[in-house]
PDB file of N, CA and C in Angstrom:
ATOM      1  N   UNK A   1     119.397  58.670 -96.273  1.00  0.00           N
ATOM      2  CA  UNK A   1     118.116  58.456 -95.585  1.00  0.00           C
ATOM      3  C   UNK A   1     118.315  57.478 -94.433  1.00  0.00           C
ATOM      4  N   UNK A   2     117.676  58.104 -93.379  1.00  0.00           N
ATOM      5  CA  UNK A   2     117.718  56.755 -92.162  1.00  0.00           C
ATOM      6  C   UNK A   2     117.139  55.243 -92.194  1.00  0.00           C
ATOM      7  N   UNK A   3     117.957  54.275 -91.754  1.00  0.00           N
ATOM      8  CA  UNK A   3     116.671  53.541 -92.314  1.00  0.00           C
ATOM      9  C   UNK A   3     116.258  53.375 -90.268  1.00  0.00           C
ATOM     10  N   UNK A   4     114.818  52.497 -90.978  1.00  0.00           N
ATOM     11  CA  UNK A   4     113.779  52.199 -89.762  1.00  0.00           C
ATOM     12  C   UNK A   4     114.908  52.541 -88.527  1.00  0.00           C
ATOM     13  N   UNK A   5     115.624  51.395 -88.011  1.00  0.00           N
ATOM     14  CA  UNK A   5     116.303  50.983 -86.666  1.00  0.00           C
ATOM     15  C   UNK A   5     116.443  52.217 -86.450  1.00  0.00           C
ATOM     16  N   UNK A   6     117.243  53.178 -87.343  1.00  0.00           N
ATOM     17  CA  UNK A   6     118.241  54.306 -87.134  1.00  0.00           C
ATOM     18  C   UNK A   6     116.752  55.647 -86.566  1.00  0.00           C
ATOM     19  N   UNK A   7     115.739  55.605 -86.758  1.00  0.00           N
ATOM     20  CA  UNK A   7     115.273  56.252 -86.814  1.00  0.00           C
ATOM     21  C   UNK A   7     115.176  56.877 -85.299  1.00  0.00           C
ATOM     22  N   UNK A   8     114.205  58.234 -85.090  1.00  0.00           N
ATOM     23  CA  UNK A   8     114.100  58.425 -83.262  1.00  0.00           C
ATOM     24  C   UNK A   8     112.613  58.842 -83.281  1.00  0.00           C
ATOM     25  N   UNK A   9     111.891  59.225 -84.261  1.00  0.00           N
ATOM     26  CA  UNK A   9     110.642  59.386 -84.466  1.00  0.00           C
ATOM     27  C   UNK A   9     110.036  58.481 -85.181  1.00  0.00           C
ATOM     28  N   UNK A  10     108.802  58.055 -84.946  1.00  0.00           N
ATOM     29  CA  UNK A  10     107.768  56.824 -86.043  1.00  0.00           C
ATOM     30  C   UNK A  10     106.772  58.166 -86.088  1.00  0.00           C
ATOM     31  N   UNK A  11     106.359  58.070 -87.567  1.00  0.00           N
ATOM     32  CA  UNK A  11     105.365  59.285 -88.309  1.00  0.00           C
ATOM     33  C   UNK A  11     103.987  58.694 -88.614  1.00  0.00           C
ATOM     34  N   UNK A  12     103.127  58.826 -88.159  1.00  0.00           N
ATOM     35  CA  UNK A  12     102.050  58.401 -88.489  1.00  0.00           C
ATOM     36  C   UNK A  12     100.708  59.966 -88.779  1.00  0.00           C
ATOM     37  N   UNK A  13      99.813  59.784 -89.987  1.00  0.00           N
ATOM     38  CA  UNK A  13      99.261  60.938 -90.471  1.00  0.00           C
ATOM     39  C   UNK A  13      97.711  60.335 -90.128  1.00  0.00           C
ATOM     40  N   UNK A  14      97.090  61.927 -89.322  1.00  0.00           N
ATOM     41  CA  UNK A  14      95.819  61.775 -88.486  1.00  0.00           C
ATOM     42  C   UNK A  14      95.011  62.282 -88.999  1.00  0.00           C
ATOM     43  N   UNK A  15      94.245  62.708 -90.158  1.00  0.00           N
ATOM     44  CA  UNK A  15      93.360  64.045 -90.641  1.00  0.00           C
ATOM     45  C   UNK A  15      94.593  65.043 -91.146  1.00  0.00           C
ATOM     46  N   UNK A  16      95.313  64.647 -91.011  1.00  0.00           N
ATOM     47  CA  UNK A  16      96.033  65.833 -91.746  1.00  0.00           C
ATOM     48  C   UNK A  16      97.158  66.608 -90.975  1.00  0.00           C
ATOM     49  N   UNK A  17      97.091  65.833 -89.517  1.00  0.00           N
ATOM     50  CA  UNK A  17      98.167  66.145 -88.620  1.00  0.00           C
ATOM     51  C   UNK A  17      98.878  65.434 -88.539  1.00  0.00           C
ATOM     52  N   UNK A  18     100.153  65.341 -88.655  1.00  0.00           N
ATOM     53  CA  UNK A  18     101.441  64.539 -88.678  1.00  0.00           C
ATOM     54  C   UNK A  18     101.785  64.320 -86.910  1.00  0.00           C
ATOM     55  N   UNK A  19     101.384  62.968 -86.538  1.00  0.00           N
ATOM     56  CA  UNK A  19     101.666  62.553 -84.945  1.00  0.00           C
ATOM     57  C   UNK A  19     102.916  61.715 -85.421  1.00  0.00           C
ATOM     58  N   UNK A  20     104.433  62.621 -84.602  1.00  0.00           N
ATOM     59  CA  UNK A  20     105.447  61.659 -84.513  1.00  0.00           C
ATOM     60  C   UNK A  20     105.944  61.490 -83.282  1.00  0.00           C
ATOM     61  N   UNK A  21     106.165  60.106 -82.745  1.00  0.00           N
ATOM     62  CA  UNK A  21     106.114  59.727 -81.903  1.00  0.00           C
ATOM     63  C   UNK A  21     107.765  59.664 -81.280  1.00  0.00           C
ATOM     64  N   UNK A  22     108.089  60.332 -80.192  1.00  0.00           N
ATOM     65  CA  UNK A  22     109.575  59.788 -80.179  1.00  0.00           C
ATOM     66  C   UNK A  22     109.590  58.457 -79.543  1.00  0.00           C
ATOM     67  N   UNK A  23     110.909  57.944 -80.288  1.00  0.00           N
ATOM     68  CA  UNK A  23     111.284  56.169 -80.275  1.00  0.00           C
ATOM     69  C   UNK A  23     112.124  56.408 -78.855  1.00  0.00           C
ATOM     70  N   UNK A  24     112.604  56.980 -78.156  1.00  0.00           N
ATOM     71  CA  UNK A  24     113.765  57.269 -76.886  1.00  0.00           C
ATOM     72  C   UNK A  24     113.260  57.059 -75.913  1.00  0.00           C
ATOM     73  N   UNK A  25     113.681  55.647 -75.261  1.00  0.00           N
ATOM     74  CA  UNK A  25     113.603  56.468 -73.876  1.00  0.00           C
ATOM     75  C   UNK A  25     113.993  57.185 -73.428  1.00  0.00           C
ATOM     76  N   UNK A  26     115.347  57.494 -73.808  1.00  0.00           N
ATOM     77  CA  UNK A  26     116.480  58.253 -72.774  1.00  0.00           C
ATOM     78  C   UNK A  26     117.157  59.431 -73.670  1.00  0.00           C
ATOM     79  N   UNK A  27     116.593  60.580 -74.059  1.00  0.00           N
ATOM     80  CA  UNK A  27     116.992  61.605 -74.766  1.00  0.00           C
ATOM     81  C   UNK A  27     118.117  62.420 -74.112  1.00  0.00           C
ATOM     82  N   UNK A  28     119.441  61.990 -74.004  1.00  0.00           N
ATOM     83  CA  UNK A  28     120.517  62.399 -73.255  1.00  0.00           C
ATOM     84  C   UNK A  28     121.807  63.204 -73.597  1.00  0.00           C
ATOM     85  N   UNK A  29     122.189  62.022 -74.642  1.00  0.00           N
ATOM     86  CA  UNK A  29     123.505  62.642 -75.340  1.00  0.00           C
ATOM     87  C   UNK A  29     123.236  62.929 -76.291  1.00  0.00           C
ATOM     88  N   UNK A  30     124.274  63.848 -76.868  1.00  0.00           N
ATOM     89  CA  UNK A  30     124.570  64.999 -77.698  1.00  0.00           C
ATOM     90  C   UNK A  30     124.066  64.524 -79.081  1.00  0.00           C
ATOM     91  N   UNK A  31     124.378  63.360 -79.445  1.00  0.00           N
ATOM     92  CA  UNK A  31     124.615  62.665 -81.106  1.00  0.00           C
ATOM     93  C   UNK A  31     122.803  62.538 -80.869  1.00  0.00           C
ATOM     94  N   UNK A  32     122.535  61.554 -79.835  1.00  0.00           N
ATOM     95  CA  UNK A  32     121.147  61.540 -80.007  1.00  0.00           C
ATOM     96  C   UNK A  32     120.019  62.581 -80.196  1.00  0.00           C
ATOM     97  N   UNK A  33     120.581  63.599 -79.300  1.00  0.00           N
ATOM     98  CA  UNK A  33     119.708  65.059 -79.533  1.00  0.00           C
ATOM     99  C   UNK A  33     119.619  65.621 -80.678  1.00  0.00           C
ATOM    100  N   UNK A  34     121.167  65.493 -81.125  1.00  0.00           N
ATOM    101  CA  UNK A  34     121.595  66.291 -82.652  1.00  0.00           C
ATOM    102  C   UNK A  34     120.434  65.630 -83.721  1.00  0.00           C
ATOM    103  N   UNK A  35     120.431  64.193 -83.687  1.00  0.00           N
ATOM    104  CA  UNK A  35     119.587  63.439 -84.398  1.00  0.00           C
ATOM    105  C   UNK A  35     118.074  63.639 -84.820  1.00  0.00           C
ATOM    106  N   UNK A  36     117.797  63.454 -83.456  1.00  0.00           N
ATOM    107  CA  UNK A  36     116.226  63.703 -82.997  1.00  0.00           C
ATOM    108  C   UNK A  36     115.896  65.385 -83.743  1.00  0.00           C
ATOM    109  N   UNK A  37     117.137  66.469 -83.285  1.00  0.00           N
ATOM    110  CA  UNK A  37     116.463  67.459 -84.159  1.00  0.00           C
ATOM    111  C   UNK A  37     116.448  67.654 -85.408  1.00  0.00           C
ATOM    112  N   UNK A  38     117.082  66.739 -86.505  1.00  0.00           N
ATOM    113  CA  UNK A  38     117.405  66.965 -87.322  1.00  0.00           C
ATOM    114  C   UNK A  38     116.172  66.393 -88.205  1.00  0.00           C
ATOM    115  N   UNK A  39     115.685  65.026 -87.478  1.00  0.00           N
ATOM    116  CA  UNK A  39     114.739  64.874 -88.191  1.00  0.00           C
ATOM    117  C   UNK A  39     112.838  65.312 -87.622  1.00  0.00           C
ATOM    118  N   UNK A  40     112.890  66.298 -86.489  1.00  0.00           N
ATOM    119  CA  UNK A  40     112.036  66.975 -86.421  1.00  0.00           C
ATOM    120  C   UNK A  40     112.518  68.309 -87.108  1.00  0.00           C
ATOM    121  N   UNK A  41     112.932  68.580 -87.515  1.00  0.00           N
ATOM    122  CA  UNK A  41     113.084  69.448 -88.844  1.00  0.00           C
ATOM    123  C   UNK A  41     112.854  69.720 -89.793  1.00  0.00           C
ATOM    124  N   UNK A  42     113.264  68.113 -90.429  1.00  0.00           N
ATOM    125  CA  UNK A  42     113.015  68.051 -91.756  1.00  0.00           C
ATOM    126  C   UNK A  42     111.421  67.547 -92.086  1.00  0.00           C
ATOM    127  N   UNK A  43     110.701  67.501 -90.782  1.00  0.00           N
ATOM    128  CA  UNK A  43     109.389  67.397 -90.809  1.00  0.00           C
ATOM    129  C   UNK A  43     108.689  68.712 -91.801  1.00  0.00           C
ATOM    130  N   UNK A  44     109.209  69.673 -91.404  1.00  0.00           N
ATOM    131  CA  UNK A  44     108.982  70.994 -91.632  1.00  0.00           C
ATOM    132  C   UNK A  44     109.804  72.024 -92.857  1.00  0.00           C
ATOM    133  N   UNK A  45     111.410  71.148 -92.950  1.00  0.00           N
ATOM    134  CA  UNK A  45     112.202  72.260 -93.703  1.00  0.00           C
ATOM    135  C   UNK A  45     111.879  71.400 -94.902  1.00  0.00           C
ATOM    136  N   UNK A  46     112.092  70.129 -95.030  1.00  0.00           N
ATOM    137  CA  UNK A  46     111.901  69.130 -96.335  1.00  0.00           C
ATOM    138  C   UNK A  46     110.465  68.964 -96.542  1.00  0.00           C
ATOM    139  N   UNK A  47     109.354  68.074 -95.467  1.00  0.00           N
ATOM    140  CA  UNK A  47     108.240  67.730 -95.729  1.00  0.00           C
ATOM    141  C   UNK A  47     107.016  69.013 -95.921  1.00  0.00           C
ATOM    142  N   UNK A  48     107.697  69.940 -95.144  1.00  0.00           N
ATOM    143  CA  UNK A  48     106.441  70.705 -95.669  1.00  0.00           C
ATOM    144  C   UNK A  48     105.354  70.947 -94.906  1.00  0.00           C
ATOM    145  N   UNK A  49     105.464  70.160 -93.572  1.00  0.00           N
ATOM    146  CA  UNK A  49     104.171  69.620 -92.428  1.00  0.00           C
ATOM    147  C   UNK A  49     104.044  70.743 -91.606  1.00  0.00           C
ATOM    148  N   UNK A  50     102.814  71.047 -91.433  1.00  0.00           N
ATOM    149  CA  UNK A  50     103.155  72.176 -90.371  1.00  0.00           C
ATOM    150  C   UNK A  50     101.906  72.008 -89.118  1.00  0.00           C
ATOM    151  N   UNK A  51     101.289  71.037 -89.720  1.00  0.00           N
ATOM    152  CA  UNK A  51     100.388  70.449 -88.203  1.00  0.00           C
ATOM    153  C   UNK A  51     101.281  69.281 -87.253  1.00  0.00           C
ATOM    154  N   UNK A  52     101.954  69.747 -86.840  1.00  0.00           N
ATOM    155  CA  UNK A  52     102.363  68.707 -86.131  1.00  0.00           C
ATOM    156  C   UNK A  52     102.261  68.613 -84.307  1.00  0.00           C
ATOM    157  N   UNK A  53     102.345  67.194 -84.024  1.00  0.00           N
ATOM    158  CA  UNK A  53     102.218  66.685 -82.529  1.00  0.00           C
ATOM    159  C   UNK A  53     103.167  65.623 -82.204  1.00  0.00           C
ATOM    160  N   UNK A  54     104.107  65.899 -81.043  1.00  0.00           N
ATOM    161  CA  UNK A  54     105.115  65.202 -80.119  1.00  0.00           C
ATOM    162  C   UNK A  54     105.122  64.925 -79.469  1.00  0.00           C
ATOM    163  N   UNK A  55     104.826  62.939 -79.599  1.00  0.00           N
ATOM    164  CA  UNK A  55     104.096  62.056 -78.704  1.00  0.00           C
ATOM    165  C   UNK A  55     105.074  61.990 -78.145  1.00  0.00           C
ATOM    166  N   UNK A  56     105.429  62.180 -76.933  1.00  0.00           N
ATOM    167  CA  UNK A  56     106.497  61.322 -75.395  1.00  0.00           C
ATOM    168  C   UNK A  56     105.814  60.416 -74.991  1.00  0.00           C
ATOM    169  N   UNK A  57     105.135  59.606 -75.523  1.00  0.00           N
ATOM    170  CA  UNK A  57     104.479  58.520 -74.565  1.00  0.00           C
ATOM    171  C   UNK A  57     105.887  57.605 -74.220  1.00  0.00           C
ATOM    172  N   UNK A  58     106.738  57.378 -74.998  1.00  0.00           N
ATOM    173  CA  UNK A  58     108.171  56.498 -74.293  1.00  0.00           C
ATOM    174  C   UNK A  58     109.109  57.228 -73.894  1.00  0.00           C
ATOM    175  N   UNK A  59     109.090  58.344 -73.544  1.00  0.00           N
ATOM    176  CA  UNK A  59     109.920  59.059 -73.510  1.00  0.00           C
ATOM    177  C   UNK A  59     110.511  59.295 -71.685  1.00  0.00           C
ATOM    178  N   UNK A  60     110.936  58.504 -70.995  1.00  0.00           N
ATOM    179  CA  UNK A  60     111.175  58.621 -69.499  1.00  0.00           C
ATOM    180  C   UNK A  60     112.258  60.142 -69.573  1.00  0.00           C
ATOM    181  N   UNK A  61     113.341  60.090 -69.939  1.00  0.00           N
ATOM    182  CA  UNK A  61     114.089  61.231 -69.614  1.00  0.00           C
ATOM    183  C   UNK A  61     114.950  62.068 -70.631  1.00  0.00           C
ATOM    184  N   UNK A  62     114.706  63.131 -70.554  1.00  0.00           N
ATOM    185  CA  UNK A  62     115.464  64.192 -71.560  1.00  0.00           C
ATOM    186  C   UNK A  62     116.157  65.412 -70.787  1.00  0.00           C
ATOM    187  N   UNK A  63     117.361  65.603 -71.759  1.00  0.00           N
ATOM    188  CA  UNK A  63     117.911  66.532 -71.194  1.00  0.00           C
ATOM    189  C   UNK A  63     117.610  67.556 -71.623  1.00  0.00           C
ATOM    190  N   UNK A  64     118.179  68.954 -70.510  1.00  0.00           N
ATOM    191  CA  UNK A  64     117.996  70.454 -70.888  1.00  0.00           C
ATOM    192  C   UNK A  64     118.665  70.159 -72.720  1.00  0.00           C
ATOM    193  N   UNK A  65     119.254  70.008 -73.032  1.00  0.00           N
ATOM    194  CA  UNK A  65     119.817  70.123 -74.385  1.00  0.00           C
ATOM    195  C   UNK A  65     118.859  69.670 -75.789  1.00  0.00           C
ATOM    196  N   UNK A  66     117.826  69.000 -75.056  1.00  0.00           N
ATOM    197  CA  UNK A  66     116.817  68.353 -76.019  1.00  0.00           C
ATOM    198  C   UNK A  66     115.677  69.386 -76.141  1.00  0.00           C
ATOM    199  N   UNK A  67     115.590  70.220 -74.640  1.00  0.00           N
ATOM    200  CA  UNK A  67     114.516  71.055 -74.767  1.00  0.00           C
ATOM    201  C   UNK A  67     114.794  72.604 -75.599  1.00  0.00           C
ATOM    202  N   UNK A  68     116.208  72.772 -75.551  1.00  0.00           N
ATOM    203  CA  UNK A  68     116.552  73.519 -77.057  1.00  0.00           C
ATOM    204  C   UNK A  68     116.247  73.111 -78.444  1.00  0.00           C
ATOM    205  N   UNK A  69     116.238  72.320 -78.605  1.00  0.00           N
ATOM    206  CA  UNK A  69     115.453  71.618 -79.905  1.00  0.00           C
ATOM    207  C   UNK A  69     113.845  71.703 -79.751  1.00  0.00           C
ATOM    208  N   UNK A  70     113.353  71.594 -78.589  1.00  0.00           N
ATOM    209  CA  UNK A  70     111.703  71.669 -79.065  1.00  0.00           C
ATOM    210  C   UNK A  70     111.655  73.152 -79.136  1.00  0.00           C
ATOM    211  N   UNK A  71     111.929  73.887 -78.789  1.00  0.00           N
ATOM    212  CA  UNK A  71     112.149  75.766 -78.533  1.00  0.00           C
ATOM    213  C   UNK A  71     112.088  76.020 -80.321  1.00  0.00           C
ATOM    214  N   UNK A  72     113.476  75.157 -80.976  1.00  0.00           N
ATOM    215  CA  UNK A  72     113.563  75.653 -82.026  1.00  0.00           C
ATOM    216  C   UNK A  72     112.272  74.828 -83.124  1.00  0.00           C
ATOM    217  N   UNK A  73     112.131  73.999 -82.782  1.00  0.00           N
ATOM    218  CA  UNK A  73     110.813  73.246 -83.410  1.00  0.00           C
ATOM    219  C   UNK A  73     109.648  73.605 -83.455  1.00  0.00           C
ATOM    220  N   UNK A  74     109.386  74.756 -82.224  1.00  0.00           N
ATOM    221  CA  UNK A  74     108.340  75.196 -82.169  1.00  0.00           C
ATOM    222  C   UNK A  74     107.726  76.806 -83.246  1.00  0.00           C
ATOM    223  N   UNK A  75     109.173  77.007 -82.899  1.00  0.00           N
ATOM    224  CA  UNK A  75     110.084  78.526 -83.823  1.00  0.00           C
ATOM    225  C   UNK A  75     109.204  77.957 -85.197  1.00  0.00           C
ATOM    226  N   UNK A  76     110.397  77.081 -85.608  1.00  0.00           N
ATOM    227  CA  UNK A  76     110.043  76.466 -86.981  1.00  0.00           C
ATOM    228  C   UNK A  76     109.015  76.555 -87.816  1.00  0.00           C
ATOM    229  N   UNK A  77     108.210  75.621 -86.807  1.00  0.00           N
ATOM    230  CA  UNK A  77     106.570  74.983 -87.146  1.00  0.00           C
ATOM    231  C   UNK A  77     105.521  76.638 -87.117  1.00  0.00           C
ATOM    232  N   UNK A  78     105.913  77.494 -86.404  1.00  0.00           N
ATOM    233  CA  UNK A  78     105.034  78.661 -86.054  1.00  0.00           C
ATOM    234  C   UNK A  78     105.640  79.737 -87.157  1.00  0.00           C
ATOM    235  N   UNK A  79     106.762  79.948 -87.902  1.00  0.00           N
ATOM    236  CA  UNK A  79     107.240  80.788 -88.529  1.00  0.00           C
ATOM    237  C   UNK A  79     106.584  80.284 -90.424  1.00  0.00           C
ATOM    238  N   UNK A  80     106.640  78.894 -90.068  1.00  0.00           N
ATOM    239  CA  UNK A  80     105.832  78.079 -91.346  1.00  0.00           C
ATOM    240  C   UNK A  80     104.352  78.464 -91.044  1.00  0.00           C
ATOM    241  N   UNK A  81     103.577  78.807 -90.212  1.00  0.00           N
ATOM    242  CA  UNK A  81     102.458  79.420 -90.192  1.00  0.00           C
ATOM    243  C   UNK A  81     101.665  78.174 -89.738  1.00  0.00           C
ATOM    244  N   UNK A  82     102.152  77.243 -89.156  1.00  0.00           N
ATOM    245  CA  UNK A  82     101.606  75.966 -88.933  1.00  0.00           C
ATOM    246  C   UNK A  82     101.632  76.276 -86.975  1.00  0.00           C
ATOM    247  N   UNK A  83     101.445  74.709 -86.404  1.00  0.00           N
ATOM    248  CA  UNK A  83     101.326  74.493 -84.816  1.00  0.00           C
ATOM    249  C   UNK A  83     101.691  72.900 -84.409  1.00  0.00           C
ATOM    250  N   UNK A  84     102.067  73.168 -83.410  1.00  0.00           N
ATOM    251  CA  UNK A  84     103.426  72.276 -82.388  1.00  0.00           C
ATOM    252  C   UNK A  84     102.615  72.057 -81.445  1.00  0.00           C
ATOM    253  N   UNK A  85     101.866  70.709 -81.036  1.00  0.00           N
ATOM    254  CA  UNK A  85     101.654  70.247 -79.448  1.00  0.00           C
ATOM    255  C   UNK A  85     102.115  69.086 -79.253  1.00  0.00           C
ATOM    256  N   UNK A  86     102.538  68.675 -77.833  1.00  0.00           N
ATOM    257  CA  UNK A  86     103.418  68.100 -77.595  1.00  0.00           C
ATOM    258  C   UNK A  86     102.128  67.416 -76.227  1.00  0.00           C
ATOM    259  N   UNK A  87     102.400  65.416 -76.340  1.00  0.00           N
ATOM    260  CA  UNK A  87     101.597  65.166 -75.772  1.00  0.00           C
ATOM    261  C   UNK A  87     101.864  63.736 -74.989  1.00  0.00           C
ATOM    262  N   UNK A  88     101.191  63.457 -73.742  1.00  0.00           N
ATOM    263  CA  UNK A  88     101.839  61.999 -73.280  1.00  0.00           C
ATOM    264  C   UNK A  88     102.828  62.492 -72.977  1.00  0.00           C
ATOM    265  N   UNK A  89     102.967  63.506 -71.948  1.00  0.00           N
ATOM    266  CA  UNK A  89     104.434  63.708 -70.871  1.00  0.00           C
ATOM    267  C   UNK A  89     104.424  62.753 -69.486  1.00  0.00           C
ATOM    268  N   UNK A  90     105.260  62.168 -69.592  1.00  0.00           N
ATOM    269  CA  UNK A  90     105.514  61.973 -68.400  1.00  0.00           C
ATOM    270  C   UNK A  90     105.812  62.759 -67.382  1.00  0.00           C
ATOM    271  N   UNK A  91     105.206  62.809 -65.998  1.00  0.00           N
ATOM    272  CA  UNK A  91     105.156  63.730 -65.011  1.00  0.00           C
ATOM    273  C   UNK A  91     106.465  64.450 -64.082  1.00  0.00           C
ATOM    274  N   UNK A  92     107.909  63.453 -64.815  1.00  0.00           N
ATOM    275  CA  UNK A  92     109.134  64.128 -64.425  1.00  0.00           C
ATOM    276  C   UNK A  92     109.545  65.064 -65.471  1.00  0.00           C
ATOM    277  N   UNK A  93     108.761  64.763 -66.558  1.00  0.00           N
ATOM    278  CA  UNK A  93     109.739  65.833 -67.862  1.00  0.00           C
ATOM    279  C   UNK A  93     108.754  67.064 -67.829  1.00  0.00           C
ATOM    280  N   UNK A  94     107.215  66.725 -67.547  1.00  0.00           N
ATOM    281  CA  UNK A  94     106.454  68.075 -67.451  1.00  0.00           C
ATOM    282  C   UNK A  94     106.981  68.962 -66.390  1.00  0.00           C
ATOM    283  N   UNK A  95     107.237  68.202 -65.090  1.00  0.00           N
ATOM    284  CA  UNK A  95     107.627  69.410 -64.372  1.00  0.00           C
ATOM    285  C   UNK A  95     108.767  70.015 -64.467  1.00  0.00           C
ATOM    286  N   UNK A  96     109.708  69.468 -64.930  1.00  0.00           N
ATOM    287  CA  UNK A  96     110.800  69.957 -66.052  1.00  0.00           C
ATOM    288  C   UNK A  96     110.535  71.444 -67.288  1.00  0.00           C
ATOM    289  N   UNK A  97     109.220  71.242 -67.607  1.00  0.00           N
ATOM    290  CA  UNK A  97     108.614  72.047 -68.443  1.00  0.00           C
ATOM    291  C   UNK A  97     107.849  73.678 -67.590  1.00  0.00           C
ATOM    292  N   UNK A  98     107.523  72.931 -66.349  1.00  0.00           N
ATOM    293  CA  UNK A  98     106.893  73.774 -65.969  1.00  0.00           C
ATOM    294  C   UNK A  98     108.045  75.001 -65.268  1.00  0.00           C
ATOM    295  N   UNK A  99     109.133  74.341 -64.736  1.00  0.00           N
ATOM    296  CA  UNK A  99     109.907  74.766 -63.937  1.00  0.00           C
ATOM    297  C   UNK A  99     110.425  76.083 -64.798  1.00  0.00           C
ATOM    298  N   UNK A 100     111.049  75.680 -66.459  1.00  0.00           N
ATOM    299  CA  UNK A 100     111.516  76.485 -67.073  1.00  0.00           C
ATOM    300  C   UNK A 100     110.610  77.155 -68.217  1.00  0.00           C
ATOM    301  N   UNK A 101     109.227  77.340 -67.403  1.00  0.00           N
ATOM    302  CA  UNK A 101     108.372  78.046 -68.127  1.00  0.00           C
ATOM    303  C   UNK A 101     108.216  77.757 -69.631  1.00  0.00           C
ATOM    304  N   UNK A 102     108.077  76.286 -70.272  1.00  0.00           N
ATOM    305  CA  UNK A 102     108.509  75.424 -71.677  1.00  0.00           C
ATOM    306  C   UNK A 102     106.666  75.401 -71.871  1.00  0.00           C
ATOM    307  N   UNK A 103     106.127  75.435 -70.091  1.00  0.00           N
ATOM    308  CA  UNK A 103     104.528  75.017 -70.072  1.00  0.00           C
ATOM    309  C   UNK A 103     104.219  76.457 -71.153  1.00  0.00           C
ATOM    310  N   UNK A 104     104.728  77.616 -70.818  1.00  0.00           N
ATOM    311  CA  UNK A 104     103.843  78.699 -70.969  1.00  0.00           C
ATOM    312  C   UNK A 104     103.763  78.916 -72.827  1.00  0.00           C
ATOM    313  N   UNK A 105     105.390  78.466 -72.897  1.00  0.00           N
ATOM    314  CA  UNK A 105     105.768  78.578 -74.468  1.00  0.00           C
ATOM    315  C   UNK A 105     104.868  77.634 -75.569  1.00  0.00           C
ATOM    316  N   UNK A 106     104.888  76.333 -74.703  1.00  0.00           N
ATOM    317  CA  UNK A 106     104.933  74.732 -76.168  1.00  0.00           C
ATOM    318  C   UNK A 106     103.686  74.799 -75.316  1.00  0.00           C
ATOM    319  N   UNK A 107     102.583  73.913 -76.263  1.00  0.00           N
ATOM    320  CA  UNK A 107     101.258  73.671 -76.108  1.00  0.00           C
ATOM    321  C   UNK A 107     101.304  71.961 -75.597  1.00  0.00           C
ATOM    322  N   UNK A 108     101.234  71.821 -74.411  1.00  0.00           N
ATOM    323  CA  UNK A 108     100.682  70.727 -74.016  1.00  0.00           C
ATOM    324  C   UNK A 108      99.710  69.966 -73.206  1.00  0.00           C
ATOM    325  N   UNK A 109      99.604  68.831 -74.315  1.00  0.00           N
ATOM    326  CA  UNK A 109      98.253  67.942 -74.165  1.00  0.00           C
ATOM    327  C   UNK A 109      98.410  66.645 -73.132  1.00  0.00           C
ATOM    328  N   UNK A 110      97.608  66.537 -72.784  1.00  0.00           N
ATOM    329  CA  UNK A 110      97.282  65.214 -71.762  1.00  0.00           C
ATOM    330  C   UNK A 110      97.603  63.774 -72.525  1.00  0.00           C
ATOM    331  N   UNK A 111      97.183  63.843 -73.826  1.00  0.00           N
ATOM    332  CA  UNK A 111      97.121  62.689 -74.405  1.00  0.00           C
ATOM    333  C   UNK A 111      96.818  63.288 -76.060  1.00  0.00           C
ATOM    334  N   UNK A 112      97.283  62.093 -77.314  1.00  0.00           N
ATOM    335  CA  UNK A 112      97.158  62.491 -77.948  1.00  0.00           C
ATOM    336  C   UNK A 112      95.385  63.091 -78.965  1.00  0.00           C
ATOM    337  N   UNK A 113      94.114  62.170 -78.410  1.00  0.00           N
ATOM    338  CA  UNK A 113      92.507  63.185 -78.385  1.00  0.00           C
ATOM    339  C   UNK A 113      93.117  64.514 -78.433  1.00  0.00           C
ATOM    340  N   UNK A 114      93.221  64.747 -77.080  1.00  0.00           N
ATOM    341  CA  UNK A 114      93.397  65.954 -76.714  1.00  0.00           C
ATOM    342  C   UNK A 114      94.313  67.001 -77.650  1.00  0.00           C
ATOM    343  N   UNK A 115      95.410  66.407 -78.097  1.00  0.00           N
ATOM    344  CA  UNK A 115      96.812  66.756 -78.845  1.00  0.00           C
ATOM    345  C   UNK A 115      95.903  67.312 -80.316  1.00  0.00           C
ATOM    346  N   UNK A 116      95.012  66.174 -80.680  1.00  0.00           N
ATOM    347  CA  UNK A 116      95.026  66.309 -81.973  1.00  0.00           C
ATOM    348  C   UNK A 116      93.724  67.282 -82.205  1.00  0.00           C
ATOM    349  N   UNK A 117      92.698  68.000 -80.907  1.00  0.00           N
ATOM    350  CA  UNK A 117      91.482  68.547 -80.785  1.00  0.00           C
ATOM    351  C   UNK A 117      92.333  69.457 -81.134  1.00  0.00           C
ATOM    352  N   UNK A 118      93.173  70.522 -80.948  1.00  0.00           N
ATOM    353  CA  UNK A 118      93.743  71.580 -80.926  1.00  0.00           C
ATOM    354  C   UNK A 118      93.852  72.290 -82.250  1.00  0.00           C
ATOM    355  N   UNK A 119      93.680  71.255 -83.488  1.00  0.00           N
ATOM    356  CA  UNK A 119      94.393  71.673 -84.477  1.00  0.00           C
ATOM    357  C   UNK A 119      92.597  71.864 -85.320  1.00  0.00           C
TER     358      UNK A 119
END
């Protein structure tokens, strides 16, 4: 089990929607990505959660390699019969999103109100 420090998400439960927040600023290298998906995963393959929302409010920069992980997170969460919004982008990673059409796929919110109206 990770402890706290080690962690890349903080989990906090809203009505029944699981808001986890990523801890990164800088979602870059490989080990960190590997990480980050492993335990947005086990949100879903272990916990069972299938309302979930992915706060970037700290999140300044991520790589293409991270946005393969929300692709498959989204897979995940939607094949569990559950839903994925993703909220508090910063305006270099949205257009990042928009560019590779991530807007049309992943559901995103302005803020987390908004994030958590959806469900």
């Amino acid at each position: 089990m990770a402890t706290k420090s080690d962690r890349r998400i903080d989990i906090e439960d809203i009505d029944g929607v699981t808001v986890a927040r990523l801890l990164e600023k800088k979602i870059l290298d490989e080990a960190n990505i590997e990480s980050l998906g492993q335990e947005m995963f086990a949100l879903v393959d272990k916990d069972g959660r299938t309302k979930i929302v992915l706060d970037f409010s700290l999140v300044e920069y991520l790589s293409s390699a991270a946005l393969g992980k929300l692709i498959t997170m989204h897979k995940k969460v939607s094949t569990a019969g559950g839903k994925l919004t993703l909220c508090n982008i910063q305006k270099d990673i949205l257009d990042v999103f928009k560019i590779t059409k991530l807007d049309r796929v992943l559901t995103l919110c302005s803020d987390l109100d908004d994030a958590l109206s959806k469900f």
